[in-house]
N, C-alpha and C. Protein backbone atom coordinates (compact mmCIF):
# COMPACT_ATOMS: atom_id res chain seq x y z
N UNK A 1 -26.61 45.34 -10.07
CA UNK A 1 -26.41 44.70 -8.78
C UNK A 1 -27.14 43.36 -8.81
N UNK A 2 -26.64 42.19 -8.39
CA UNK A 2 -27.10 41.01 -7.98
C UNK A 2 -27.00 40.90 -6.90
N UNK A 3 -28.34 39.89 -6.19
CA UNK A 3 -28.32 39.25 -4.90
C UNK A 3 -28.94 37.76 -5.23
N UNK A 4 -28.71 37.15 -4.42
CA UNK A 4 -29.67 35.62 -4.39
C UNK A 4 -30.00 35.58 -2.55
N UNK A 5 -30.69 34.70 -2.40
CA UNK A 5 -31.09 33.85 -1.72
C UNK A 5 -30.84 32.05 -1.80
N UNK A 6 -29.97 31.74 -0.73
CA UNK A 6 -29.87 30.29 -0.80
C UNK A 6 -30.71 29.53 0.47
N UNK A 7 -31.72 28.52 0.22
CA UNK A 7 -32.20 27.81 0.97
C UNK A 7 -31.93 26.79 1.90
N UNK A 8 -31.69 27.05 3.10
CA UNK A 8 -31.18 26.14 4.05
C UNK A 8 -32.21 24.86 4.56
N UNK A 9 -33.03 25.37 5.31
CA UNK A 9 -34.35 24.33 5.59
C UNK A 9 -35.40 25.17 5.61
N UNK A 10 -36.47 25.07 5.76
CA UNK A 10 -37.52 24.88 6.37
C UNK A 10 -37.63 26.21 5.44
N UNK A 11 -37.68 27.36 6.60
CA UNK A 11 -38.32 29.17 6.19
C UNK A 11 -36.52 29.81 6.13
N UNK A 12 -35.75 29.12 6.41
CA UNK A 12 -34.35 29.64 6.99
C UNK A 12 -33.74 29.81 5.68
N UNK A 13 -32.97 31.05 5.42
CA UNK A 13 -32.14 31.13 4.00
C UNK A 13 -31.07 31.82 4.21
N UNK A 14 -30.09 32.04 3.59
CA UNK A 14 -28.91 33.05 3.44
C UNK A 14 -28.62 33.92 2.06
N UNK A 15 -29.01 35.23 2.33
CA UNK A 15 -28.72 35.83 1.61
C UNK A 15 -27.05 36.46 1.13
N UNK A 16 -27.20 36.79 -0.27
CA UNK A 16 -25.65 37.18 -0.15
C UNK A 16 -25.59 38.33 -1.40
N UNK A 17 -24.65 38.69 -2.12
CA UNK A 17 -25.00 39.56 -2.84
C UNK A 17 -23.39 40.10 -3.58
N UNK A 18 -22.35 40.73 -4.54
CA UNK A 18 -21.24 40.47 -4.69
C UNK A 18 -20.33 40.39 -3.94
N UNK A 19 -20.64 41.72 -2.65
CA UNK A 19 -19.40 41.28 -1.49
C UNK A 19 -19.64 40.36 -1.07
N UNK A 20 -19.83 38.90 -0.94
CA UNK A 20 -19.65 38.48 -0.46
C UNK A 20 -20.39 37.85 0.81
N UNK A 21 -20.92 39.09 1.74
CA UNK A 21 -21.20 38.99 2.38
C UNK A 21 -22.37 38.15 3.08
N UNK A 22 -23.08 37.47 3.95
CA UNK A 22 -24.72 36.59 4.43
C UNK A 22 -24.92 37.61 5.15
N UNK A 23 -26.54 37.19 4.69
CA UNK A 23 -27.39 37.82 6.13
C UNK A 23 -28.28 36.37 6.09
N UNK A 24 -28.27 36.07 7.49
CA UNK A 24 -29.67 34.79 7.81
C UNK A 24 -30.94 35.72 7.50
N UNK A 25 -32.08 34.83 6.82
CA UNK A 25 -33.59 35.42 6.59
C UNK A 25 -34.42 34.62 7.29
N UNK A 26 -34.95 34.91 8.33
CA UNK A 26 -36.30 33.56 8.92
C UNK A 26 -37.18 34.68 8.84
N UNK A 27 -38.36 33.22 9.20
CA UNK A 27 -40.05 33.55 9.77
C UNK A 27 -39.95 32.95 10.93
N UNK A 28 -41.28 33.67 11.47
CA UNK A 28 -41.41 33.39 12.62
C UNK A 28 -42.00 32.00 12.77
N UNK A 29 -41.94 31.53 13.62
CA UNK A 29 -42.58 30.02 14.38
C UNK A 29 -44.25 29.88 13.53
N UNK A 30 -44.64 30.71 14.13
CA UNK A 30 -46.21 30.53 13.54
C UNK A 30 -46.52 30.64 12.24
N UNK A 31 -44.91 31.02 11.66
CA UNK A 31 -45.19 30.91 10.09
C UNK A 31 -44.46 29.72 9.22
N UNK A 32 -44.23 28.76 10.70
CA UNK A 32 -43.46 27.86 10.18
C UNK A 32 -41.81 27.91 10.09
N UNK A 33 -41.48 28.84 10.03
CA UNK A 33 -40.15 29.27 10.31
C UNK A 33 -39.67 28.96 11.92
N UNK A 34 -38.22 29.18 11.96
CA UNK A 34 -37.36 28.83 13.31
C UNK A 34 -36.96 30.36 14.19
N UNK A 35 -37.78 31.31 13.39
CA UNK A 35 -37.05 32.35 14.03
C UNK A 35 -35.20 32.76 14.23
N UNK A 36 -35.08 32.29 12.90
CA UNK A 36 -33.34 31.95 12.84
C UNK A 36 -32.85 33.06 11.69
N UNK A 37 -33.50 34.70 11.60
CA UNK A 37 -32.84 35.20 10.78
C UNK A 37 -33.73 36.38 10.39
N UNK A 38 -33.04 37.94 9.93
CA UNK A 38 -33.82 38.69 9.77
C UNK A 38 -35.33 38.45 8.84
N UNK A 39 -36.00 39.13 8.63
CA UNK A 39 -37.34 38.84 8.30
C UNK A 39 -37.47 40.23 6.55
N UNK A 40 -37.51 39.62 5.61
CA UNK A 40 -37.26 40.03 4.20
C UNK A 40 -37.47 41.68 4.57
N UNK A 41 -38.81 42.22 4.83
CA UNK A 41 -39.23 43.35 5.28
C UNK A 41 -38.27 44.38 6.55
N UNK A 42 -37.67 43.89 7.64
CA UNK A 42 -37.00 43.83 8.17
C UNK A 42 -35.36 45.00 7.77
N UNK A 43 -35.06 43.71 6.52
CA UNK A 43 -33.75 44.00 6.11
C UNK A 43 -34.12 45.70 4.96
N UNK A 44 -35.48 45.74 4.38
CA UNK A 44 -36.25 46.68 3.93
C UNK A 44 -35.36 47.93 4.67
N UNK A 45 -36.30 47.44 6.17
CA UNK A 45 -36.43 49.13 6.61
C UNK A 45 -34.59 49.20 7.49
N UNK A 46 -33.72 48.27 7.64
CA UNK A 46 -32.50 48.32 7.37
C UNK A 46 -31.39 48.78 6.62
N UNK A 47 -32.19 48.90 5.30
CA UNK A 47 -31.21 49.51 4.39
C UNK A 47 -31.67 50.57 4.31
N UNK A 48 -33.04 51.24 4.07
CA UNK A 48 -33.37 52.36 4.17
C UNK A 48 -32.65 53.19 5.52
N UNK A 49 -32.24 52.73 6.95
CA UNK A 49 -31.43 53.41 7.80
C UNK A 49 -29.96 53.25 7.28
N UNK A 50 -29.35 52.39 6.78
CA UNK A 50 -28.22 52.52 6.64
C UNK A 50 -27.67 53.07 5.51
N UNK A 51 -28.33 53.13 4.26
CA UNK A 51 -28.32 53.72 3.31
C UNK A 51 -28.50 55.55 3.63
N UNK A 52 -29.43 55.81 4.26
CA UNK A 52 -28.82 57.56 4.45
C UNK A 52 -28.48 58.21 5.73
N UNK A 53 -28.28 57.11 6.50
CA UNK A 53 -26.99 57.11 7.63
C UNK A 53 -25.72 57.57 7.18
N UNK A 54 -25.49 56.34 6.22
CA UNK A 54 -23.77 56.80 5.70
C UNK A 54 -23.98 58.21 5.11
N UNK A 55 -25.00 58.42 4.04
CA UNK A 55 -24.96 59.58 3.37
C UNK A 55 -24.30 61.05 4.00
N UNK A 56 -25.84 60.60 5.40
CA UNK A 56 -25.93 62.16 6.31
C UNK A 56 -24.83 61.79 7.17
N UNK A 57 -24.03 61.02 7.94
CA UNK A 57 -22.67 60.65 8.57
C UNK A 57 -21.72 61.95 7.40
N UNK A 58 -21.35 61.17 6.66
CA UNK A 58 -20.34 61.82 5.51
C UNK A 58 -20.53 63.20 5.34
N UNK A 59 -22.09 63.69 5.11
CA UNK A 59 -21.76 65.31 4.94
C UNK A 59 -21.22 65.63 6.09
N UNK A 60 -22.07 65.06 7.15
CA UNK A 60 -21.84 66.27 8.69
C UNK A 60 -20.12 66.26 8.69
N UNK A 61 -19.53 65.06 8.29
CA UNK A 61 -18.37 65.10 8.60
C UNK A 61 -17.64 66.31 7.49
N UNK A 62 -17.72 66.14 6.09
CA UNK A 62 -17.24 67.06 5.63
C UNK A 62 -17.62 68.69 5.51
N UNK A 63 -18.79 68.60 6.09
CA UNK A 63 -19.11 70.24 6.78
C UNK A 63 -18.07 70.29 8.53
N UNK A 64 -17.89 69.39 9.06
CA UNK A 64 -16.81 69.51 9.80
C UNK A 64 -17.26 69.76 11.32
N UNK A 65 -18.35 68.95 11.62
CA UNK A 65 -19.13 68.98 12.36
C UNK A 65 -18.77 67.71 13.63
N UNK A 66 -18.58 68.44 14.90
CA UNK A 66 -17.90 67.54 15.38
C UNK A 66 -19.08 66.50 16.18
N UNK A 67 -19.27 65.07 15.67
CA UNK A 67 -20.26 63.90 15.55
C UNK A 67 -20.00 63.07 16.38
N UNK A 68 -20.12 62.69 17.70
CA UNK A 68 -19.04 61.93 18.17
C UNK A 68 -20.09 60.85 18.36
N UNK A 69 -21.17 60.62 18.24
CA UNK A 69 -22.26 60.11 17.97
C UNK A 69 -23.20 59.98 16.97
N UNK A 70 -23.80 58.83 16.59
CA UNK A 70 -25.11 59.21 15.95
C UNK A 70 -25.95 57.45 15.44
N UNK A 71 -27.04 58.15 15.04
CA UNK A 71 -27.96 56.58 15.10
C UNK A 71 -28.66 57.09 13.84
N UNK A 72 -29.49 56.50 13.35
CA UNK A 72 -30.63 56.33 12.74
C UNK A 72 -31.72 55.45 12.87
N UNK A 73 -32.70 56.11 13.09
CA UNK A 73 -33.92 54.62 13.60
C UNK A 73 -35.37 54.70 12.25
N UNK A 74 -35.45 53.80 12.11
CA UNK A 74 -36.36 54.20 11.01
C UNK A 74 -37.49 52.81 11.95
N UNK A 75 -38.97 53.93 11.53
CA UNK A 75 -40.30 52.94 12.38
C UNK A 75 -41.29 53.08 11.18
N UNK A 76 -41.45 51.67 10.95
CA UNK A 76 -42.38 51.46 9.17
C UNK A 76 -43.70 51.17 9.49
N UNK A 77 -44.70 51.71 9.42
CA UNK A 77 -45.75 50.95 9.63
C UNK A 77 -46.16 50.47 9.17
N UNK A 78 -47.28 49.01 8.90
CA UNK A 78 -47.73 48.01 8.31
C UNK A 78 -48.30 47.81 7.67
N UNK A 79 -49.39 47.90 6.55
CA UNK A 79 -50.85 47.40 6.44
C UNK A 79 -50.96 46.24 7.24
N UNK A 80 -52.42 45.84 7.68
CA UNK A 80 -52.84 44.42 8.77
C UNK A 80 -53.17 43.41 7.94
N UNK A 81 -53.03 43.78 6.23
CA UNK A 81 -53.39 42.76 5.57
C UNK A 81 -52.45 42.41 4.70
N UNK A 82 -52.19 41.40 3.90
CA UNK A 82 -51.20 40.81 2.99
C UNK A 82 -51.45 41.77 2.03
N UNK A 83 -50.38 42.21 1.38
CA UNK A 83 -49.09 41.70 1.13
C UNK A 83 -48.45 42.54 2.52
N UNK A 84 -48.93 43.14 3.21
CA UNK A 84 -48.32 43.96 4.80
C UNK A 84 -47.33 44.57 4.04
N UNK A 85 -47.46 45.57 3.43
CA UNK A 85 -46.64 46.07 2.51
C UNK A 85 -46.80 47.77 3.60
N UNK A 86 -45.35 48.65 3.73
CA UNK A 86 -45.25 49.58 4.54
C UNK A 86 -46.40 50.90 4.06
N UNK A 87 -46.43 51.24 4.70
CA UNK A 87 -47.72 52.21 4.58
C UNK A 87 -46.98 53.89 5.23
N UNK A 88 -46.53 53.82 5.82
CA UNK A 88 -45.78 54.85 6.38
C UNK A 88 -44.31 54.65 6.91
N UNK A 89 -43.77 55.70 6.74
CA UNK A 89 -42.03 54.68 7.71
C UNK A 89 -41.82 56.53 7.92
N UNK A 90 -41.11 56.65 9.46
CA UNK A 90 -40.73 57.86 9.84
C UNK A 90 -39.25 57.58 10.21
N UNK A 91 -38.20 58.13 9.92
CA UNK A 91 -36.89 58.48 9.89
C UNK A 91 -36.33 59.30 11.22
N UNK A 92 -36.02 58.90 11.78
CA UNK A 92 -35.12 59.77 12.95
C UNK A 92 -33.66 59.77 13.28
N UNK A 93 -33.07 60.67 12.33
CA UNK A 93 -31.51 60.88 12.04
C UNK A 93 -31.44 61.87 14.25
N UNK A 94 -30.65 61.31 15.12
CA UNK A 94 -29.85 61.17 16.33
C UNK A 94 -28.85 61.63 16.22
N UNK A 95 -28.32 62.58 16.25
CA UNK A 95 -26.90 63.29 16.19
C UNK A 95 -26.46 63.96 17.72
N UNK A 96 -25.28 63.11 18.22
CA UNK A 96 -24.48 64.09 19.03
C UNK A 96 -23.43 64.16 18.89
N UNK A 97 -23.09 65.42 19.84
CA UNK A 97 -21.49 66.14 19.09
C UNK A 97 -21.49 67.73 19.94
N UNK A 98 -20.66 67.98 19.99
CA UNK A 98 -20.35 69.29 20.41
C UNK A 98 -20.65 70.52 19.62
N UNK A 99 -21.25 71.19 20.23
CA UNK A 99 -21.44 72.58 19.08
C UNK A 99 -22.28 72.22 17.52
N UNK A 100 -23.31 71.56 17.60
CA UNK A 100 -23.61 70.62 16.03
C UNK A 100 -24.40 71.96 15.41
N UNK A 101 -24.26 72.39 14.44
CA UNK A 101 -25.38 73.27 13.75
C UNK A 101 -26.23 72.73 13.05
N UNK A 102 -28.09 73.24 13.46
CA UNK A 102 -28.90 72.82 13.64
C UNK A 102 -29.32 72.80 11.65
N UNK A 103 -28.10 73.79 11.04
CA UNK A 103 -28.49 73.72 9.76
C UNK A 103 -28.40 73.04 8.91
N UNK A 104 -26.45 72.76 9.36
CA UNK A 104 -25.66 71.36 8.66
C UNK A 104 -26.48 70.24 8.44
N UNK A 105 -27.07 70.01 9.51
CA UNK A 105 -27.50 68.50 10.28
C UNK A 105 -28.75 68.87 8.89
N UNK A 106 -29.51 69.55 9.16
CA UNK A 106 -31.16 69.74 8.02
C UNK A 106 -30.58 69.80 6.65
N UNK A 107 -29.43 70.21 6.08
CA UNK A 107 -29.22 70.21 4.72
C UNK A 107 -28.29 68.69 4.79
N UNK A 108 -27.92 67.99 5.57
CA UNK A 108 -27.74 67.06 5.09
C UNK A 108 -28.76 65.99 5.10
N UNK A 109 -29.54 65.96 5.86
CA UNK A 109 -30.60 64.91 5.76
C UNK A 109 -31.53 65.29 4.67
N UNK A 110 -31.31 66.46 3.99
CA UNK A 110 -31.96 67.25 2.54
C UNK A 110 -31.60 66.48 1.96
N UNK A 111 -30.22 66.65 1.80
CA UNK A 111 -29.01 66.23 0.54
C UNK A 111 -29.44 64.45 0.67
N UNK A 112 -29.39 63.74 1.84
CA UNK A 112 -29.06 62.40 1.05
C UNK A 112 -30.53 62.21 0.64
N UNK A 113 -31.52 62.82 1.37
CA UNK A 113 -33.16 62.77 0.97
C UNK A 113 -33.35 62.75 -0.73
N UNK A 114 -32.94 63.64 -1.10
CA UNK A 114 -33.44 64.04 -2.76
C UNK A 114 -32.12 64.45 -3.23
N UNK A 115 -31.35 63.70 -3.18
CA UNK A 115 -29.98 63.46 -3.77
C UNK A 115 -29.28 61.66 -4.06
N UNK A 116 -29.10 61.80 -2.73
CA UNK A 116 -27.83 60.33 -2.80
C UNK A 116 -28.21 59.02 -2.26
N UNK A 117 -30.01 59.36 -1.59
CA UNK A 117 -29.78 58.13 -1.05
C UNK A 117 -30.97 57.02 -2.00
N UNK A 118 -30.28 55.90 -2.79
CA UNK A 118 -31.38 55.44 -3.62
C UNK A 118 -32.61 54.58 -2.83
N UNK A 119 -32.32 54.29 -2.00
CA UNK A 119 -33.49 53.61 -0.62
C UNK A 119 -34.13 54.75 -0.53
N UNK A 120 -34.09 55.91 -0.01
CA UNK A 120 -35.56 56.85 0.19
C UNK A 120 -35.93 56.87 -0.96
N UNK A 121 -35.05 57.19 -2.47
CA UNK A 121 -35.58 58.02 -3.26
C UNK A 121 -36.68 56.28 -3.87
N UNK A 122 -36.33 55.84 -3.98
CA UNK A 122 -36.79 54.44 -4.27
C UNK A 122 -38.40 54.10 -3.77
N UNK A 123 -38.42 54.06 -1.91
CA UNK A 123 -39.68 53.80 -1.11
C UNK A 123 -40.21 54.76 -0.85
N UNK A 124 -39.30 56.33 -1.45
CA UNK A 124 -40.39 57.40 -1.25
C UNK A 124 -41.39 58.10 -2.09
N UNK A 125 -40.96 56.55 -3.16
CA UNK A 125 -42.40 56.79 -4.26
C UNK A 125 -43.48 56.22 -3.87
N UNK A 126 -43.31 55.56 -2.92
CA UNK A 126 -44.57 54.85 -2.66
C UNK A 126 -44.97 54.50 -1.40
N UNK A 127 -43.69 55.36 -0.91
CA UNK A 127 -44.48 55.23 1.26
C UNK A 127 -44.25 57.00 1.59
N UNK A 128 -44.87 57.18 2.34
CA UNK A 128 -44.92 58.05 2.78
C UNK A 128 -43.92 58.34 3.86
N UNK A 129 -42.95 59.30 3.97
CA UNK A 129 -41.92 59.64 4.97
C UNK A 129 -41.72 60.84 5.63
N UNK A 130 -41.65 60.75 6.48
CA UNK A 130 -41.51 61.48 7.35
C UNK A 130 -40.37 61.55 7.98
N UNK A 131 -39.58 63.01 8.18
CA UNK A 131 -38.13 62.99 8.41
C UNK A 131 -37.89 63.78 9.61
N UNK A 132 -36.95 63.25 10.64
CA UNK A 132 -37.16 64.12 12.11
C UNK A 132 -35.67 64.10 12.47
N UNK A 133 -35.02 64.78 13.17
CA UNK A 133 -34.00 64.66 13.72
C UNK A 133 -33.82 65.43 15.09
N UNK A 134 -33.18 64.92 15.62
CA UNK A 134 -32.97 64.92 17.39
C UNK A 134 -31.29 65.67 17.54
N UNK A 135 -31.13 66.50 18.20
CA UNK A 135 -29.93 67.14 18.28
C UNK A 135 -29.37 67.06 19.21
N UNK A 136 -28.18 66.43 19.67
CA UNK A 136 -27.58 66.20 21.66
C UNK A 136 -26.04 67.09 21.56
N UNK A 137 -25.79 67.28 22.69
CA UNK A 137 -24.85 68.04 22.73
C UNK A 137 -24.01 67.20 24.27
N UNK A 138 -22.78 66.49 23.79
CA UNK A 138 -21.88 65.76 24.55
C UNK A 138 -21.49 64.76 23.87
N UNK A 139 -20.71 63.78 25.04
CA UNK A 139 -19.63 62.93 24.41
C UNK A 139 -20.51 61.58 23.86
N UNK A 140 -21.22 61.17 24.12
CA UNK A 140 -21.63 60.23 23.37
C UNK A 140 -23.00 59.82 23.97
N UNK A 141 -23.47 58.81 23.51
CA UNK A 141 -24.99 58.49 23.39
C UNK A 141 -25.76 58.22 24.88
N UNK A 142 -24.81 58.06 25.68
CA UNK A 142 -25.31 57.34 27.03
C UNK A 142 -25.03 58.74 28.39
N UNK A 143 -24.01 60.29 27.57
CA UNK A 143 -23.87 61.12 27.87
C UNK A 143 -24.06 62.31 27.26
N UNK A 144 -25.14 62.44 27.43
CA UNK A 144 -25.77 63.88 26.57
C UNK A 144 -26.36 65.08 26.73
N UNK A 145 -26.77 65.78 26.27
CA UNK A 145 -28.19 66.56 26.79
C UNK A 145 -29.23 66.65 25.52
N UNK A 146 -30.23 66.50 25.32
CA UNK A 146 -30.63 67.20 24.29
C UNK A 146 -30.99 68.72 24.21
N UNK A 147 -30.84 69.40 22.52
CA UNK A 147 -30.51 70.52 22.22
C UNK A 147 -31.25 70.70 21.40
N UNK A 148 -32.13 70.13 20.68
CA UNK A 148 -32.65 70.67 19.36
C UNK A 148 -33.27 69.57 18.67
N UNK A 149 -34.77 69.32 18.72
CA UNK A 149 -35.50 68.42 17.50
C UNK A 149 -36.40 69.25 16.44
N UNK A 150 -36.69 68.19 15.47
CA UNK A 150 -37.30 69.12 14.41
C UNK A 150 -37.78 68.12 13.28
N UNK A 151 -38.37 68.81 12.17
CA UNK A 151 -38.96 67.67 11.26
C UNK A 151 -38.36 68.42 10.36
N UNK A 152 -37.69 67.62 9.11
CA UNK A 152 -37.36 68.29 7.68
C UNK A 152 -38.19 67.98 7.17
N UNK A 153 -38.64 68.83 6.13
CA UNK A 153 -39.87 68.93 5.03
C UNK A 153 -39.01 69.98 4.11
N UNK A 154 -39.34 69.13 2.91
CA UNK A 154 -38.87 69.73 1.48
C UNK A 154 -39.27 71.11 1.23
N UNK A 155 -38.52 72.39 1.12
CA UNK A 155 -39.02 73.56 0.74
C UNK A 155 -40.25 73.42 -0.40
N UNK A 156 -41.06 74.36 -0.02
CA UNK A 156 -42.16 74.65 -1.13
C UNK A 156 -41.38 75.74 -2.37
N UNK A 157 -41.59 75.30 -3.42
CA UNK A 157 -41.60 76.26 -4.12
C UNK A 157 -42.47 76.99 -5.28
């Protein structure tokens, strides 16, 4: 895999990578930057949600789990000193859906955990994670109830 970074002005850049695709990168004001674009660390704990989003999305779907919702929020915490390199990051896979089983949902956030997803398996050599998921039962995110939270932790063996 390749990516670059191209330099626009100041702290401001565009990233890109084979699809094709930009993401803007800034700093903030006080770092001299315009505040004109995600922040390197940022896009970090970004891919780490979207990377076993899709994973755990895809099983629930092919266990057949009806999803009519769902999020992932990932919260990294900091060191206060340079290099501010993450020190902890906790995972909260959000699932609603009708009838969701509370098992599906835990063996898939297993599966992309220590299987498919190369972002955890990657920062979970060296940050500490913590994995939680929230269970709702209705039509979508703004209509719900909640039904079921919990923390996955890797069986002992």
């Amino acid at each position: 895999m390749d990516a670059k970074v191209i330099w626009q002005e100041g702290l401001h850049f565009f990233g890109t990578a084979a699809t094709g695709f930009e993401v803007p990168l800034g700093a903030e004001a006080e770092l001299g930057g315009a505040n004109d674009g995600f922040r390197p660390l940022e896009l970090m704990a970004v891919s780490l949600a979207g990377c076993t989003a899709m994973d755990v999305i895809s099983i629930l779907k092919k266990k057949q789990q009806a999803v009519t919702a769902f999020e992932v929020k990932v919260k990294a915490d900091q060191a206060n000193e340079f290099p501010k390199v993450f020190t902890h990051t906790c995972i909260t896979y959000i699932v609603t859906g009708h009838n969701l089983d509370e098992l599906a949902v835990r063996r898939s956030i297993e599966l992309s955990a220590t299987k498919y997803c190369p972002a955890q398996a990657m920062l979970g050599q060296v940050v500490p994670m913590e994995l939680r998921y929230e269970i709702y039962e209705g039509e979508s995110a703004e209509k719900r109830t909640l039904v079921k939270t919990g923390i996955y932790t890797p069986a002992i063996i």
